[in-house]
Protein backbone atom coordinates (compact mmCIF):
# COMPACT_ATOMS: atom_id res chain seq x y z
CA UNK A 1 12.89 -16.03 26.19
CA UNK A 2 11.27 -12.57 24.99
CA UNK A 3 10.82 -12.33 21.54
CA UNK A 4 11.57 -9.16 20.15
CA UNK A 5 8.86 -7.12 18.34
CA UNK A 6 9.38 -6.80 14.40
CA UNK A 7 10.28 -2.43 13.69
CA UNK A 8 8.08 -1.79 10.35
CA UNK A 9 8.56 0.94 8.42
CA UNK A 10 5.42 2.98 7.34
CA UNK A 11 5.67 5.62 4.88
CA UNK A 12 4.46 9.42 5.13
CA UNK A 13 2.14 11.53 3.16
CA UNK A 14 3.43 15.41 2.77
CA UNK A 15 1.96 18.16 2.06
CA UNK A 16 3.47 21.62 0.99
CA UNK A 17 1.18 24.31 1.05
CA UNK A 18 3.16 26.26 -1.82
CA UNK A 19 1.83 23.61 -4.26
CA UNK A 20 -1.36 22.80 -3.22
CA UNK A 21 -2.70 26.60 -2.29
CA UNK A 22 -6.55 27.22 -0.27
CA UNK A 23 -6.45 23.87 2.07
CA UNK A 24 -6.79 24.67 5.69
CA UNK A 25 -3.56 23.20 6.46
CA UNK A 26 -1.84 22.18 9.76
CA UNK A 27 1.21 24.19 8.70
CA UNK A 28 2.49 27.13 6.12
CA UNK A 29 4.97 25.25 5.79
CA UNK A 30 5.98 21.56 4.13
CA UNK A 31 4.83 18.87 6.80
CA UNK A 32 4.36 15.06 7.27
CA UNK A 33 1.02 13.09 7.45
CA UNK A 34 0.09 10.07 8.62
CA UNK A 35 -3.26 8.56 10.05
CA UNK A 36 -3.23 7.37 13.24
CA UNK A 37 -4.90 4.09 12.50
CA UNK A 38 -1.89 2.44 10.44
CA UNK A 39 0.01 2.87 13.64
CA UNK A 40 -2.08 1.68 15.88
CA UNK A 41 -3.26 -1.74 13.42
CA UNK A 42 0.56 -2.65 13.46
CA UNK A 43 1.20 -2.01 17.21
CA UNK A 44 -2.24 -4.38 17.79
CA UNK A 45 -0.70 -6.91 15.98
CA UNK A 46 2.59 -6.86 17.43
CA UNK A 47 4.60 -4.69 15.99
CA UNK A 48 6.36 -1.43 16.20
CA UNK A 49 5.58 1.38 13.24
CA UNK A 50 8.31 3.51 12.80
CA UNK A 51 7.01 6.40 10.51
CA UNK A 52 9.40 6.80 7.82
CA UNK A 53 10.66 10.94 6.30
CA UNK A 54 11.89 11.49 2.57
CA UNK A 55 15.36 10.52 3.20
CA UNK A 56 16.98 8.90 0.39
CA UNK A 57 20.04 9.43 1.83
CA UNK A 58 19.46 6.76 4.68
CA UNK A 59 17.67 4.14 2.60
CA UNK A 60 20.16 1.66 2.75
CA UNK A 61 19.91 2.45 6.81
CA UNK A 62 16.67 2.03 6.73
CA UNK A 63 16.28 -1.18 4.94
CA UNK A 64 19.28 -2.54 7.30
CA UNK A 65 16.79 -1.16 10.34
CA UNK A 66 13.40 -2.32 9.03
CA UNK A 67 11.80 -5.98 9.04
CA UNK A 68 9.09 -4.76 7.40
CA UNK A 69 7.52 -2.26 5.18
CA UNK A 70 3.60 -0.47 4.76
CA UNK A 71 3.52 1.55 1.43
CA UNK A 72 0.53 3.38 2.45
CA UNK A 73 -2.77 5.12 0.82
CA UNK A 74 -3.15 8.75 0.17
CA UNK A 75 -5.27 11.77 -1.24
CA UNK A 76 -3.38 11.90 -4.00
CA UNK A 77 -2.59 9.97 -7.79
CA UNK A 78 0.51 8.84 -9.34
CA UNK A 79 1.73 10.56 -12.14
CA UNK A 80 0.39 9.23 -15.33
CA UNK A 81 3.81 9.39 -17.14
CA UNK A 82 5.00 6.63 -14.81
CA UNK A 83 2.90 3.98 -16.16
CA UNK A 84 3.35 6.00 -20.07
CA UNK A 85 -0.43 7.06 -20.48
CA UNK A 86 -1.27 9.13 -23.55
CA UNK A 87 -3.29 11.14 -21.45
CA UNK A 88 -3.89 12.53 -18.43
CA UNK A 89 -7.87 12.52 -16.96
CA UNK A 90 -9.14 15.73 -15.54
CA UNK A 91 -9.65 14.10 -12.02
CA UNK A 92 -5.73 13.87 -11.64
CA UNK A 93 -5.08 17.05 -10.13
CA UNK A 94 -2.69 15.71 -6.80
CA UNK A 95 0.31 13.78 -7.28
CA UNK A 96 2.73 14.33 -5.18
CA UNK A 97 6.56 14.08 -6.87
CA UNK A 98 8.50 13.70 -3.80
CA UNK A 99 7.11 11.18 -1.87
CA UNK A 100 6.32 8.87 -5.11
CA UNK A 101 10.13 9.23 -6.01
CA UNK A 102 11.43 8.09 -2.27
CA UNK A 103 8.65 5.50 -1.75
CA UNK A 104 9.74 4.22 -5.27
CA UNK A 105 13.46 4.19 -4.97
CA UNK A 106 12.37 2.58 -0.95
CA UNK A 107 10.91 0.09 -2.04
CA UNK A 108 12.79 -1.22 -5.29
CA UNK A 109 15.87 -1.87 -2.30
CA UNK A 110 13.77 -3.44 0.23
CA UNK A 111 12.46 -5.69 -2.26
CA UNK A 112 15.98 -7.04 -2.61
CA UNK A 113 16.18 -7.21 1.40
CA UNK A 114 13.52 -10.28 0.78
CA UNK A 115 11.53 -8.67 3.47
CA UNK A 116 7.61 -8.38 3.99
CA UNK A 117 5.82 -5.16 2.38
CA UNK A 118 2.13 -4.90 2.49
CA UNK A 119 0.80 -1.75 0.37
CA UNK A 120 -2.19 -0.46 0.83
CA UNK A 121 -4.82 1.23 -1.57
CA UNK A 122 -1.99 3.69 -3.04
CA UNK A 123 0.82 1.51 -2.01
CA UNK A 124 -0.98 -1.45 -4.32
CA UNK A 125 -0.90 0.88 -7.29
CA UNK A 126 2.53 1.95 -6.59
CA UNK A 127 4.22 -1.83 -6.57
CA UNK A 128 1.56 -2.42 -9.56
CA UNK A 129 3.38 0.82 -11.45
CA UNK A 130 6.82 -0.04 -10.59
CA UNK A 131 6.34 -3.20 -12.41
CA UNK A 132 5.61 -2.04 -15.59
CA UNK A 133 1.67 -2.55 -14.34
CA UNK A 134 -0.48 0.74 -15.90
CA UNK A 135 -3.68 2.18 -13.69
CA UNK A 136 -7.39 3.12 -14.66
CA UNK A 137 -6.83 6.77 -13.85
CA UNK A 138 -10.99 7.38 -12.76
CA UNK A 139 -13.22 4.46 -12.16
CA UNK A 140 -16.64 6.19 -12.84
CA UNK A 141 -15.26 7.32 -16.25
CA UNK A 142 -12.98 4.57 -17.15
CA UNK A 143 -15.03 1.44 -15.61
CA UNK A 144 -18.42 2.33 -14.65
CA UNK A 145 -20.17 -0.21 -12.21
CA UNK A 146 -22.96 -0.39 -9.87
CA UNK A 147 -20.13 -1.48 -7.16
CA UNK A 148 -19.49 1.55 -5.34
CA UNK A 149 -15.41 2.07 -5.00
CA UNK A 150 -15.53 5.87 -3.12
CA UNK A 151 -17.71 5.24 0.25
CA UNK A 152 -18.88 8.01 2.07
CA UNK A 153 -19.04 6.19 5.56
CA UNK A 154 -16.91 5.49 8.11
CA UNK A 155 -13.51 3.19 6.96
CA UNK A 156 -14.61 1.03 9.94
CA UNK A 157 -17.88 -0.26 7.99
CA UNK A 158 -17.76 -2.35 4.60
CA UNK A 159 -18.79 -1.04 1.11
CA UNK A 160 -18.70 -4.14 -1.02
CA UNK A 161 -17.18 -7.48 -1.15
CA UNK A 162 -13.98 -9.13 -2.67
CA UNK A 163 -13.71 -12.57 -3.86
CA UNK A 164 -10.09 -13.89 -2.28
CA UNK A 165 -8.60 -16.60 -5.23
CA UNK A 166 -7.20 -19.75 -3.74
CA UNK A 167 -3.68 -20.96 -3.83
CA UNK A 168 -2.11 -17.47 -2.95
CA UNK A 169 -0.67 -15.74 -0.10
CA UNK A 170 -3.56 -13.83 1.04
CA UNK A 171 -5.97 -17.07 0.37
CA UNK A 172 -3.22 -18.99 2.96
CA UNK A 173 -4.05 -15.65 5.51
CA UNK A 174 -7.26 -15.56 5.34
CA UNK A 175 -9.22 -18.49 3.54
CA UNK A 176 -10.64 -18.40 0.07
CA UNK A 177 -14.31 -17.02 -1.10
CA UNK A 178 -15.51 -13.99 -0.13
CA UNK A 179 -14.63 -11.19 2.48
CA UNK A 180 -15.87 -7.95 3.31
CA UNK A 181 -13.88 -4.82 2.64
CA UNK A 182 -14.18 -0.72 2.47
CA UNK A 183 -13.20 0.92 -0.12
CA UNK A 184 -11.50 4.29 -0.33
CA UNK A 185 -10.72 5.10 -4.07
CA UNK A 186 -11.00 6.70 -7.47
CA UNK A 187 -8.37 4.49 -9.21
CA UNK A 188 -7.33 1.23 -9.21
CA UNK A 189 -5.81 -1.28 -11.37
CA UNK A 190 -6.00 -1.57 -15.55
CA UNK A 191 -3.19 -3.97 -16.78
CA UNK A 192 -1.48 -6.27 -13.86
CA UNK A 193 2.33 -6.06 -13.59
CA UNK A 194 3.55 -9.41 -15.35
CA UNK A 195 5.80 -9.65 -12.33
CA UNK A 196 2.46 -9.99 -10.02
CA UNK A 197 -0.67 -12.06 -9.54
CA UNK A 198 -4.23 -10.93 -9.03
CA UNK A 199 -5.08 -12.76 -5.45
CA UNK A 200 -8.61 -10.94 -5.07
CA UNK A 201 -11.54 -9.44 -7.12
CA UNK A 202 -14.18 -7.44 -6.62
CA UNK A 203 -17.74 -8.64 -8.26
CA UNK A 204 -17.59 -5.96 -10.93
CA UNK A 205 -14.21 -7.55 -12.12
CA UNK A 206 -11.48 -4.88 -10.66
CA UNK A 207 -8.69 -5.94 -9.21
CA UNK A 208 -8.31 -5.82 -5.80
CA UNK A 209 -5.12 -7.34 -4.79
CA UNK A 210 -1.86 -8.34 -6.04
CA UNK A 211 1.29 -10.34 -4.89
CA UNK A 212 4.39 -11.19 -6.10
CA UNK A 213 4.79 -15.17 -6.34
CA UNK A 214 8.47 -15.23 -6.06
CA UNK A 215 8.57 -13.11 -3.03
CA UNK A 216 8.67 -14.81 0.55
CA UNK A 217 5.48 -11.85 1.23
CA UNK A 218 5.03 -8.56 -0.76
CA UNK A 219 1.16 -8.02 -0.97
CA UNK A 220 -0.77 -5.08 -2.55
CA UNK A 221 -4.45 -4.67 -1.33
CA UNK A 222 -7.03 -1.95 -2.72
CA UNK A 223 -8.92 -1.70 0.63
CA UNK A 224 -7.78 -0.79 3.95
CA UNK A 225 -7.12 -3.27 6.08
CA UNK A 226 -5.83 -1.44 8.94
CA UNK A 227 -9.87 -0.47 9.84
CA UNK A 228 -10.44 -4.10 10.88
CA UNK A 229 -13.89 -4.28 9.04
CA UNK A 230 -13.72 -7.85 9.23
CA UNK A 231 -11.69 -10.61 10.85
CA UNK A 232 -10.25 -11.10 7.58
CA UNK A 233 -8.50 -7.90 7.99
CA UNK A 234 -7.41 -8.85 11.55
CA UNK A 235 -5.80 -11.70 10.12
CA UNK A 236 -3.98 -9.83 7.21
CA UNK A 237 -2.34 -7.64 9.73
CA UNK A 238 -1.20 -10.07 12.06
CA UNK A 239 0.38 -12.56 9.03
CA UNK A 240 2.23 -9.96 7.90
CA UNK A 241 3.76 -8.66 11.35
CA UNK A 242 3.98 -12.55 11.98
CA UNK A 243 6.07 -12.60 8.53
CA UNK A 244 8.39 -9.64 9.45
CA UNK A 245 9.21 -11.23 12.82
CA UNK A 246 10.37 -14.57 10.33
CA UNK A 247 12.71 -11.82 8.18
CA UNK A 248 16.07 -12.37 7.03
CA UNK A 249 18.38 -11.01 9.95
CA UNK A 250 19.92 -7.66 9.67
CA UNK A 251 23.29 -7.57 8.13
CA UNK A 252 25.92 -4.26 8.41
CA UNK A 253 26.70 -3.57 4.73
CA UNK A 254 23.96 -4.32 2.76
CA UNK A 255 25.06 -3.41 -1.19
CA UNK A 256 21.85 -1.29 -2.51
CA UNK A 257 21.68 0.36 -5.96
């Protein structure tokens, strides 16, 4: 009997050259973005990516569709008023309203689904956010270390390590002790959701993944697994396309708020 491939959802970055004038932009007008490589790390493992545009007005569709979810990374910050900070650093120039307000309202109904979602890098902060978690808005400023967070090689190569905690979903995918990662990014996380658990560190002490204990898989990682830098990442990908093959059957008239 064939067994039929998991459909995952990934989400989109946007860009509207109105609001964010002098880049040399595919389009003069407002158009999708997404790197090739999330597709192509999903399809390896065994699953189909469906790219996924602002429509709120089809969530529930989508969720019904979907098996599983990839909140993904981005050039861009969420807004600081999300996670109530009394201020507002000067590196936080790019946040992007309209894809933080469908990726948030997205995700708060597939969570109910009980289906997979893996976020990556933004998509960590974003689930982190959502549950009351807050963010350190610029690591050099806000915690200095001699661990370098922003690499300026390839994503394919590894920056630093992470130290994976035992006893947690991504310990089960991958083993515990330590991995190597790359490492794409200017913020991260300051206070942990209470909903969430930290299931990796980096040496300097930041946080570099999350998951939610009472979920059958919703993981938040820092880095980019997609890249493959190690076989750890190989095996992240595949247990979660493995997991959204295992979720809960689709169902007609599924009662979303």
């Amino acid at each position: 009997m064939t067994i039929k491939k998991p459909l995952i959802g990934i989400t989109l970055d946007s860009v509207d050259p109105q609001d964010e004038a002098g880049g040399d932009w595919y389009s003069d007008l407002p158009w999708y973005a997404l790197r090739q490589r999330y597709c192509e790390a999903i399809a390896l493992a065994g699953g189909i990516p469906i790219p996924l545009p602002y429509q709120i007005e089809y969530v529930d569709d989508y969720v019904n569709l979907l098996d599983g979810l990839v909140l993904t990374g981005g050039g861009f910050d969420l807004d600081p008023a999300l996670y109530k900070a009394d201020y507002v650093h000067p590196t936080v120039t790019t946040m992007r309203p309209q894809r933080t307000q469908f990726e948030w309202i997205f995700t708060e109904n597939f969570l109910k689904s009980g289906k997979p979602i893996l976020g990556i890098c933004a998509g960590m902060q974003l689930l982190n956010v959502m549950h009351k978690g807050t963010l350190i808005q610029h690591i050099p400023d806000e915690a200095p270390s001699s661990v370098n967070h922003k690499q300026q090689q390839s994503r394919f190569q590894h920056e630093h390590v992470v130290n994976v905690h035992p006893e947690t979903l991504l310990g089960r995918l991958v083993g515990t002790g330590t991995i190597h990662v790359n490492s794409i990014h200017h913020q991260g996380i300051k206070d942990i959701s209470p909903d969430f658990q930290i299931n990796a560190m980096a040496p300097d002490g930041l946080v570099e993944g999350i998951e939610l204990p009472n979920h059958p898989f919703c993981l938040g990682l820092q880095w980019h697994p997609e890249f493959h830098v190690s076989e750890a990442d190989v095996l992240i990908m595949q247990g979660f396309v493995n997991a959204c093959q295992l979720a809960p059957p689709k169902i007609n008239h599924l009662k979303l708020v």
